[in-house]
Structure formats: C-alpha cells, structure tokens
C-alpha atoms as a PDB file:
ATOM      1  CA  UNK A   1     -70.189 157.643 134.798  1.00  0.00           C
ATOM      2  CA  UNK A   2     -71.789 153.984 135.483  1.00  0.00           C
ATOM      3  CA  UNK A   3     -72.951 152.159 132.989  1.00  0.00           C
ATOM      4  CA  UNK A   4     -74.784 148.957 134.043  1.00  0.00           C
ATOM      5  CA  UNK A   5     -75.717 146.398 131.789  1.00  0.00           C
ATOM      6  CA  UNK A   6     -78.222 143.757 132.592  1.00  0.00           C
ATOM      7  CA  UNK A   7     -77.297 140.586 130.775  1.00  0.00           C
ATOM      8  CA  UNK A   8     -79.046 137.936 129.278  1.00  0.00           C
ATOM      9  CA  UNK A   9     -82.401 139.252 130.775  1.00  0.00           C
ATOM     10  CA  UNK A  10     -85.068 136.404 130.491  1.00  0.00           C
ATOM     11  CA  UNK A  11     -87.356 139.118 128.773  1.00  0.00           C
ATOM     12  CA  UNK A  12     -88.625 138.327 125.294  1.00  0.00           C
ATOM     13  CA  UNK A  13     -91.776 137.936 123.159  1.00  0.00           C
ATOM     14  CA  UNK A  14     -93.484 134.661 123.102  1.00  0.00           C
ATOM     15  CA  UNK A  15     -90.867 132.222 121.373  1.00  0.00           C
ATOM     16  CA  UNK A  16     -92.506 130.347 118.102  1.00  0.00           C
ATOM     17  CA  UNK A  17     -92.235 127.143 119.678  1.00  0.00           C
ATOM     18  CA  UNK A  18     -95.058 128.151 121.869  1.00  0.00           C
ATOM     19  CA  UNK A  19     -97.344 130.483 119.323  1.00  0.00           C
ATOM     20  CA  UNK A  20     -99.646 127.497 118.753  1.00  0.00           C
ATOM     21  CA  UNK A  21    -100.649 126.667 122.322  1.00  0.00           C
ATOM     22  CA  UNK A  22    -104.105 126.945 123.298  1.00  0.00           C
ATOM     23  CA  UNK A  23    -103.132 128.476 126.866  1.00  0.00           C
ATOM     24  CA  UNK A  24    -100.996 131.665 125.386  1.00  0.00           C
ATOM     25  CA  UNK A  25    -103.285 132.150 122.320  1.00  0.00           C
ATOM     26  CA  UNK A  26    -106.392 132.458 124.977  1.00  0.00           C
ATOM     27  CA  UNK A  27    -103.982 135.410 126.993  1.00  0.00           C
ATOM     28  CA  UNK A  28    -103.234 136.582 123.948  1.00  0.00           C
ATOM     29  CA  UNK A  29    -107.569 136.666 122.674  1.00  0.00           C
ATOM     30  CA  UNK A  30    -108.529 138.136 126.257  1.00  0.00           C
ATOM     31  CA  UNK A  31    -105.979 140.983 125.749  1.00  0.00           C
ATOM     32  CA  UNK A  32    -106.827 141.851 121.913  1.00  0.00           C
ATOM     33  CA  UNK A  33    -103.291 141.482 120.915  1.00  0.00           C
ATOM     34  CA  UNK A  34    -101.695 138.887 118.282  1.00  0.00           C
ATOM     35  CA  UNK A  35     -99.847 135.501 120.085  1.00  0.00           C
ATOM     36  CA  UNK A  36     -96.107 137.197 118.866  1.00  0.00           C
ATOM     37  CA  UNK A  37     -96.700 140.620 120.475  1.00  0.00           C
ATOM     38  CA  UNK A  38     -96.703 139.509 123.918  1.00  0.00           C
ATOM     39  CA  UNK A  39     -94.196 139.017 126.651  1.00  0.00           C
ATOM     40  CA  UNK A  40     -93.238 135.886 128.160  1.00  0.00           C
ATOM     41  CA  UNK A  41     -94.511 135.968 131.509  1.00  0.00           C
ATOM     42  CA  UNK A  42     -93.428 132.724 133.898  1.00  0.00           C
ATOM     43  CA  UNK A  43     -96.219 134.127 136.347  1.00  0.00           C
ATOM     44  CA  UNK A  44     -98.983 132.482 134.436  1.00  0.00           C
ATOM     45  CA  UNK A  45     -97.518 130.877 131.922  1.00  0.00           C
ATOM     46  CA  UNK A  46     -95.510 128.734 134.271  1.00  0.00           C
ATOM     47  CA  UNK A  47     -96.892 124.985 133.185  1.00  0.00           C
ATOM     48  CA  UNK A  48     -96.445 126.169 129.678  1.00  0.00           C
ATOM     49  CA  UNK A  49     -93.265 127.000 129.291  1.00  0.00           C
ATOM     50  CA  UNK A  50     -92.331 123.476 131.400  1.00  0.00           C
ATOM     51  CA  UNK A  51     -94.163 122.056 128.046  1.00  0.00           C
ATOM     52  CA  UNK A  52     -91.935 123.214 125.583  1.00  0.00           C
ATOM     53  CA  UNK A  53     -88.916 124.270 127.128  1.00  0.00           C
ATOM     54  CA  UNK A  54     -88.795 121.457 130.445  1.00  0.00           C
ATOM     55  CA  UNK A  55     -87.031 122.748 133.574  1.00  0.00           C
ATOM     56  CA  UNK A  56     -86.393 126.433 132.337  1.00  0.00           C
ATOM     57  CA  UNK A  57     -89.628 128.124 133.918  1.00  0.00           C
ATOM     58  CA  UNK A  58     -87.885 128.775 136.763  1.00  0.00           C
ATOM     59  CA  UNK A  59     -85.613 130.619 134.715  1.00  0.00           C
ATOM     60  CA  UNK A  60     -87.624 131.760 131.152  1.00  0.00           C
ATOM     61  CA  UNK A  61     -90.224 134.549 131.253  1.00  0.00           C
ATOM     62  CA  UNK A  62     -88.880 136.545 134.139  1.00  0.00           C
ATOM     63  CA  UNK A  63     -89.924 140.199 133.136  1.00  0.00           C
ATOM     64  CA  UNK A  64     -90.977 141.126 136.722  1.00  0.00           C
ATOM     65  CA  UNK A  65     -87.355 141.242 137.995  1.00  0.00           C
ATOM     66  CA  UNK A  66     -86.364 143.582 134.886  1.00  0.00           C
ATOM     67  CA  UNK A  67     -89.501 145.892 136.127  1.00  0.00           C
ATOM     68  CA  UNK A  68     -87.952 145.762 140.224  1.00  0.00           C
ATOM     69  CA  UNK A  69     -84.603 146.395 138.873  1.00  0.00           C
ATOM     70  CA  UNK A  70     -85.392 149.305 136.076  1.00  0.00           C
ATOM     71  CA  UNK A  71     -87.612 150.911 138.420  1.00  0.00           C
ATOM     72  CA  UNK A  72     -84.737 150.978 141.383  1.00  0.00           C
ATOM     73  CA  UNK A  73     -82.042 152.056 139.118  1.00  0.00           C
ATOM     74  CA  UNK A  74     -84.211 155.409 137.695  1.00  0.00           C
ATOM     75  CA  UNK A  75     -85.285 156.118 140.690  1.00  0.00           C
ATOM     76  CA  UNK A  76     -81.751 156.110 142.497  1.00  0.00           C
ATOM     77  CA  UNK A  77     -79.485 159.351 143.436  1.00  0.00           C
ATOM     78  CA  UNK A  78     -77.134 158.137 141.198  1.00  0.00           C
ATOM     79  CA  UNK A  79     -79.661 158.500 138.504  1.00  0.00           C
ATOM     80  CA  UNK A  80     -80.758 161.944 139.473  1.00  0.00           C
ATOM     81  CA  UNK A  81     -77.395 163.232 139.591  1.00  0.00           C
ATOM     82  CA  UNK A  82     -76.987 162.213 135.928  1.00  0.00           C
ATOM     83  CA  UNK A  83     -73.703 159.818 136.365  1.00  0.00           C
ATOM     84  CA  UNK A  84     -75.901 156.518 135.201  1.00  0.00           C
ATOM     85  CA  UNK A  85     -76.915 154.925 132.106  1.00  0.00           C
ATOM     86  CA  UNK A  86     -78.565 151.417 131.508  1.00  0.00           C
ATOM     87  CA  UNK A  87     -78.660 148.997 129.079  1.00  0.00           C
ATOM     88  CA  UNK A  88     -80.739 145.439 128.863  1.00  0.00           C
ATOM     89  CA  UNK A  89     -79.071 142.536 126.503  1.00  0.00           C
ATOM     90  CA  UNK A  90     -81.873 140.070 126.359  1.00  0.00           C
ATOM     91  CA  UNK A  91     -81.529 136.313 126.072  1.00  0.00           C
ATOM     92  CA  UNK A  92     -82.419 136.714 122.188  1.00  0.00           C
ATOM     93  CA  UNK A  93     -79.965 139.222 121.446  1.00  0.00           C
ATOM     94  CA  UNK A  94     -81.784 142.781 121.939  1.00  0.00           C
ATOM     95  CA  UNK A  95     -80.031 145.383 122.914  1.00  0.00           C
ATOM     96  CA  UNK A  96     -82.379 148.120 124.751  1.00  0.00           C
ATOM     97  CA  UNK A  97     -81.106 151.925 125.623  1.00  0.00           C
ATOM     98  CA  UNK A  98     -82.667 153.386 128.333  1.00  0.00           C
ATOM     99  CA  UNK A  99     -82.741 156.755 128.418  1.00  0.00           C
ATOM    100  CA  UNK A 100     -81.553 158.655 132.138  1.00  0.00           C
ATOM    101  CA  UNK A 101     -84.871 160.529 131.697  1.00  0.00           C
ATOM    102  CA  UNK A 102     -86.968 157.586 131.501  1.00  0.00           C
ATOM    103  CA  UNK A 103     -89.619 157.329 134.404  1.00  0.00           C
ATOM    104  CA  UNK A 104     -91.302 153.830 134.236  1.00  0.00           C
ATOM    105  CA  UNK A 105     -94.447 152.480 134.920  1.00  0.00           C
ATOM    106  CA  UNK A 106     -94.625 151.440 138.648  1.00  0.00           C
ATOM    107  CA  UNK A 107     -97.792 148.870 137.636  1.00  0.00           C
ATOM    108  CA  UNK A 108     -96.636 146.272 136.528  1.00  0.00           C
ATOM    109  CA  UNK A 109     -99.163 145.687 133.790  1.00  0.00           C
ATOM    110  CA  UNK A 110     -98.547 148.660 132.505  1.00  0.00           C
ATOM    111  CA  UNK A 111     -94.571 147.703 132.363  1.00  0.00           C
ATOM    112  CA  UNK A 112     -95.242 145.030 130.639  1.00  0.00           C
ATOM    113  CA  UNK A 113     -97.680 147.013 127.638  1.00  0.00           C
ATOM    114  CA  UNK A 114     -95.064 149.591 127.365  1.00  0.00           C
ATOM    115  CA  UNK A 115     -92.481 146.703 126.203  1.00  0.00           C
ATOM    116  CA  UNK A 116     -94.387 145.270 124.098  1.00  0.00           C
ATOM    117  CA  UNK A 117     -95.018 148.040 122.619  1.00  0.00           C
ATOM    118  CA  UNK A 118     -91.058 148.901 122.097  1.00  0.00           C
ATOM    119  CA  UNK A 119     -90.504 145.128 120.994  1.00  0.00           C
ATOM    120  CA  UNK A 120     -93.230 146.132 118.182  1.00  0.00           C
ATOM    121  CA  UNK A 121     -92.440 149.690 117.229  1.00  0.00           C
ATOM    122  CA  UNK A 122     -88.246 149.438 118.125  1.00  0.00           C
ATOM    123  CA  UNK A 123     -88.780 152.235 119.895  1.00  0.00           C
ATOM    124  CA  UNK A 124     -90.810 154.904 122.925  1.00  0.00           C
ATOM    125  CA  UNK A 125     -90.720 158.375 122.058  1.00  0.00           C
ATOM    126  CA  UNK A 126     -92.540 161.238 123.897  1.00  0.00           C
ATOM    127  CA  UNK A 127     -92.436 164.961 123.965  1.00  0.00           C
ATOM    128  CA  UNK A 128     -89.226 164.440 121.184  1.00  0.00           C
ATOM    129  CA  UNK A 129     -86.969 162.320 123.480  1.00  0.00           C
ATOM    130  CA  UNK A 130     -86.387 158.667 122.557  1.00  0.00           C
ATOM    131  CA  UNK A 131     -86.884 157.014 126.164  1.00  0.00           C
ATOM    132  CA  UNK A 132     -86.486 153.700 125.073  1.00  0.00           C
ATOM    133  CA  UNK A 133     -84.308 152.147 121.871  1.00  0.00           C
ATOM    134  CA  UNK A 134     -84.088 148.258 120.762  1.00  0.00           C
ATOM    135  CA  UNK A 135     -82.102 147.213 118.775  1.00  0.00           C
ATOM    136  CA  UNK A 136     -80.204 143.432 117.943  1.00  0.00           C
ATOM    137  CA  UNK A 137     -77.138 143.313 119.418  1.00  0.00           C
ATOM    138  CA  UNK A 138     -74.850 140.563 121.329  1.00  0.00           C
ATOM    139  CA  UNK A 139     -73.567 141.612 125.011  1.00  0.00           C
ATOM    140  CA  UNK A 140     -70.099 142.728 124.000  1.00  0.00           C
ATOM    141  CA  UNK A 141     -72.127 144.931 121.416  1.00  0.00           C
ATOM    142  CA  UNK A 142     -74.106 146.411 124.379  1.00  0.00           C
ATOM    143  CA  UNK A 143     -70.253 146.676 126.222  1.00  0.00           C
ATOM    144  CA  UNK A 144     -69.932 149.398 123.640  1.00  0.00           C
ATOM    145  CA  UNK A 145     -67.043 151.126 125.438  1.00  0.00           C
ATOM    146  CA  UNK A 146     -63.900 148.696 125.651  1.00  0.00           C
ATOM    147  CA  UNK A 147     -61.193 151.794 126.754  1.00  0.00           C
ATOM    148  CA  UNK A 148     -63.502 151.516 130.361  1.00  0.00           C
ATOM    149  CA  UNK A 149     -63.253 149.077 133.096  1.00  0.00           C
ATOM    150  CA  UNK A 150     -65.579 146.337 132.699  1.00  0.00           C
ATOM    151  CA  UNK A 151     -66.477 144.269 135.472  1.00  0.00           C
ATOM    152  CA  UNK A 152     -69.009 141.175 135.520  1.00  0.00           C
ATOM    153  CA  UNK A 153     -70.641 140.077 138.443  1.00  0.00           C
ATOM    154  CA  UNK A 154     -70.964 136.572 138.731  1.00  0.00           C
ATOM    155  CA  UNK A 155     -71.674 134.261 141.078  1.00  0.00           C
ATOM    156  CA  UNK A 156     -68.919 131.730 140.377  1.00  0.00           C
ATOM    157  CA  UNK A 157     -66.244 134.543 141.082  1.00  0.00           C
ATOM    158  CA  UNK A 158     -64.036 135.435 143.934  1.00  0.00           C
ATOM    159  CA  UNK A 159     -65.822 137.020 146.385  1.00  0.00           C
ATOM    160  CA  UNK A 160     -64.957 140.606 147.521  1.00  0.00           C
ATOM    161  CA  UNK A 161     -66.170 143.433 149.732  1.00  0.00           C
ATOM    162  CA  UNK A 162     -68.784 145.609 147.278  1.00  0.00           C
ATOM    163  CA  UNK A 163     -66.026 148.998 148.202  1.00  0.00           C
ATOM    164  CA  UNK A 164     -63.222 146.783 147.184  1.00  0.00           C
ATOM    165  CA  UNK A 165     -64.908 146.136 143.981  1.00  0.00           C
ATOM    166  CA  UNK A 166     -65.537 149.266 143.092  1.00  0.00           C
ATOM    167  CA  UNK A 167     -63.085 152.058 145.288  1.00  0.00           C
ATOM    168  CA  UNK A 168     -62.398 154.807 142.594  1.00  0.00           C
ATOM    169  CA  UNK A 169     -64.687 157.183 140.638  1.00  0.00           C
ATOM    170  CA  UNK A 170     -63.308 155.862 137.069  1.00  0.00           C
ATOM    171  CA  UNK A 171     -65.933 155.633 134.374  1.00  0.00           C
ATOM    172  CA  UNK A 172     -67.224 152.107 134.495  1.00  0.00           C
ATOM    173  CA  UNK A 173     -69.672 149.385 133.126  1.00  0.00           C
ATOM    174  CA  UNK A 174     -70.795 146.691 135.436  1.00  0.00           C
ATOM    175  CA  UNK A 175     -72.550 144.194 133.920  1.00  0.00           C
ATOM    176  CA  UNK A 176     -75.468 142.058 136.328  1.00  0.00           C
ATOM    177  CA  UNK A 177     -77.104 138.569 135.195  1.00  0.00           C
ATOM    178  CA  UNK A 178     -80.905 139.585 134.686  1.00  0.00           C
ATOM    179  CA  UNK A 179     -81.899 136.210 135.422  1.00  0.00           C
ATOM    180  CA  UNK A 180     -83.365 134.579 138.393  1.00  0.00           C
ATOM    181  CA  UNK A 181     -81.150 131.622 138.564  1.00  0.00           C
ATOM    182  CA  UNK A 182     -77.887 129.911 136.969  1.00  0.00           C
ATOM    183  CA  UNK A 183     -75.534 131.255 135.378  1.00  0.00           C
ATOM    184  CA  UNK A 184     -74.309 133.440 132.340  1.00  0.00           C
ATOM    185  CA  UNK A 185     -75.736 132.624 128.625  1.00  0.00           C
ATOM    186  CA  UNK A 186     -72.943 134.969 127.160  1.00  0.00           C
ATOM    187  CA  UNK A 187     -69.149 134.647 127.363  1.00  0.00           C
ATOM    188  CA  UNK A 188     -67.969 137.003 130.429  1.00  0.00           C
ATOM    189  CA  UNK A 189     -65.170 135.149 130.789  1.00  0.00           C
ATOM    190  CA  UNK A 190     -63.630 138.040 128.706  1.00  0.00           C
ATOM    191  CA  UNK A 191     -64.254 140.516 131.632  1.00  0.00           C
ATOM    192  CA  UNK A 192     -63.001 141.091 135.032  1.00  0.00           C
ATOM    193  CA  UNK A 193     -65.446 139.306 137.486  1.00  0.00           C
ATOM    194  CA  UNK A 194     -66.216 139.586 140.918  1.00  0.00           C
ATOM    195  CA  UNK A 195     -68.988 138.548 143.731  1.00  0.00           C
ATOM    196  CA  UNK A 196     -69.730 140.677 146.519  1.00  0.00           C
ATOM    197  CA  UNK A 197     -72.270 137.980 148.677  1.00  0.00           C
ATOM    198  CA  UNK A 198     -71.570 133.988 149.286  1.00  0.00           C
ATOM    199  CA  UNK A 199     -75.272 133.684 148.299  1.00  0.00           C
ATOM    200  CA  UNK A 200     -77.405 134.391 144.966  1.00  0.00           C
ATOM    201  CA  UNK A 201     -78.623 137.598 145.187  1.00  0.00           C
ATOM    202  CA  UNK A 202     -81.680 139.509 143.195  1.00  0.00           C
ATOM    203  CA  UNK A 203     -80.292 141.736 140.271  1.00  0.00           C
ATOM    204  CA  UNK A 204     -82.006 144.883 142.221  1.00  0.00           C
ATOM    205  CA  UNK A 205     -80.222 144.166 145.369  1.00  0.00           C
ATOM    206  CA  UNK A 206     -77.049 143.623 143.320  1.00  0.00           C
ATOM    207  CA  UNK A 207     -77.480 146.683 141.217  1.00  0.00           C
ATOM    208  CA  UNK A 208     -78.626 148.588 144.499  1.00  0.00           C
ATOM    209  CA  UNK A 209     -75.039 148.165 145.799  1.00  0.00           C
ATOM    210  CA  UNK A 210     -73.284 148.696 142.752  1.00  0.00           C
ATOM    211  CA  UNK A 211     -75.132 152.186 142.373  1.00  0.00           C
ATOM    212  CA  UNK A 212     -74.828 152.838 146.267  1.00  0.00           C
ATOM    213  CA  UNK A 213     -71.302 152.134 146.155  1.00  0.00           C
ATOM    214  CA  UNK A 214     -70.329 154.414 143.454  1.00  0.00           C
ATOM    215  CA  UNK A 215     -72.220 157.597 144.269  1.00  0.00           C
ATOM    216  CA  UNK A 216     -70.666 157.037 147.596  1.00  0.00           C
ATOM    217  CA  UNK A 217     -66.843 157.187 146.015  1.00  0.00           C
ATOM    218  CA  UNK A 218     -68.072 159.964 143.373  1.00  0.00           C
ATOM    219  CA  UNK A 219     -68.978 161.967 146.579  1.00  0.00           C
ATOM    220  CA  UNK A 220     -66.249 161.250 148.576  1.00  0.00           C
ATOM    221  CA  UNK A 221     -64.240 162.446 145.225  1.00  0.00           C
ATOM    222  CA  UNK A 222     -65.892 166.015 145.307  1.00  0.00           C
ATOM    223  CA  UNK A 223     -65.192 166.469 148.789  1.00  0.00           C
END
C-alpha cells in the first residue's frame, strides 16, 4: 500500500486577517455565502492577499494545484487497483481523509464548493460512505503509521533516480509539499528525504512518478 500525504497544502478558508476587505466580502456577496466559508483562491484574490500577507501570493491560496493533483491520483491505476490512500495536511493544521472511492469534481468550481462545503460540515457523505473526513491534525498526526517507511520529498535533498527511491513493494507513505514554491512549513527533517529532479517540480508530476513507480515494482512483484 502507498500512502501519500500532501503537506502543508496552501488550501484554507479565508484567514481573519482578511474577513474585512471590501474585495473578498464582494466574492463572498456575489456567491451568497458568508466571508469565512470560502476558500482562499490566489487566482483572483492575488493583490489581496499581497495586502495582508506581502510576498506570499505566490505561495497562499493555491487550491488549484490540490484539484490537478487529487484528480491525477484517483484517477491513476494505482488507485483502481486499490493499493493507494491520500491524505491532505493543510497549512492550518487540517488533516483531510480521502476516501479510495472518491471521484472528484473535474470543474474546478465545483472543486472548490465541494471543500467548502467539507471545511463547513467536517465532512462528504453519499450513498453511506464518508468520501471525505477533516479533521485538526499536525503532519506527523496525518503520518499516522510510524512502523512504515516514510519518505519526504524535498527539494533541498539528495537527488536520486525516482526507481532508486522507491525499488521494493513495502508498504509506504511518501509525503509531497502541496505548495507551489519554497520549502516545507512542517519539520521533515524527522523523515528520510529524497529528490528525484534538479528542478522544482508540480506536486502532480511528483506524485505522478511516485504512483507510476510503485505500481510498476508491485507488478513486477506479482510476476
């Protein structure tokens, strides 16, 4: 089994510091919904986020790349053959559970009204199955397995060929900065680390490797 863990994800409600602007409380009017049940979105709310939090918008309000990943990952073999799980740890300390049976919105908008709609209720439930479960947690809470291998991709790590990285069909988590840029929030100094580009790379085209990777060895396994 792979668990991956997407950490520090820049996806969150609108912070308090920014409740009062007139920008976000006009979104917020022109989409019926109160200013603190709303996703931080750096796609149009680019100049104000550079008001209150200077030189992070590059960085802050990046749900889209959560939305490429998540719909990658559910969508993979991997998935299908029921040998992944994933887990989000958000900047603010959210853990969310995504369940293997999930099958997310490819519009975007309607991504983005189906988390706020977890954020508000804690949790998506249809036909009996909980897809979706949030719940506060740090990252080594969502690293809820310590007897596994852990390994942290990170970009300030030794770089190493993606089948070196991961060669055997052990259960493992990996976990993959869901950020655009930078670095780690959390400690994963505690983990194994590795890099597998000399470049920055997307978290979907990291995670695509990762889950390439390992159905490859799980099938070379069964042969």
């Amino acid at each position: 089994m792979l668990t991956i863990v997407i950490a520090d994800a820049e996806l969150e409600t609108i912070p308090a510091e920014m409740r009062d602007d007139y920008s976000i409380r006009k979104i917020a009017g022109e989409r019926k919904k109160k200013v603190d049940g709303i996703i931080l979105d750096s796609n149009y709310m680019h100049s104000a986020i550079d008001r209150y939090f200077p030189g992070e918008s590059n960085r802050r309000g990046r749900p889209d790349i959560i939305h490429i990943f998540l719909l990658v990952a559910m969508d993979s073999i991997l998935n299908r053959m029921g040998n992944l799980r994933v887990r989000i740890h958000t900047r603010n300390d959210l853990v969310i559970d995504i369940s293997p049976d999930t099958r997310l919105p490819r519009a975007y908008n309607r991504f983005i009204g189906l988390f706020e709609k977890l954020f508000v209720e804690g949790k998506i439930v249809a036909d009996g199955k909980t897809l979706l479960r949030v719940q506060k947690g740090t990252l080594n809470a969502a690293v809820d397995r310590p007897a596994e291998r852990v390994l942290a991709m990170a970009p300030d790590a030794v770089i190493k060929p993606i089948d070196s990285v991961i060669s055997g069909p052990e259960d493992m988590t990996v976990i993959i900065g869901g950020f655009s840029e930078g670095n780690y929030r959390s400690n994963v100094d505690q983990f194994e680390k590795a890099s597998i580009f000399n470049e920055e790379l997307t978290i979907w085209s990291v995670g695509m490797e990762v889950i390439t990777q390992y159905e490859k060895v799980l099938r070379d396994n069964q042969l």
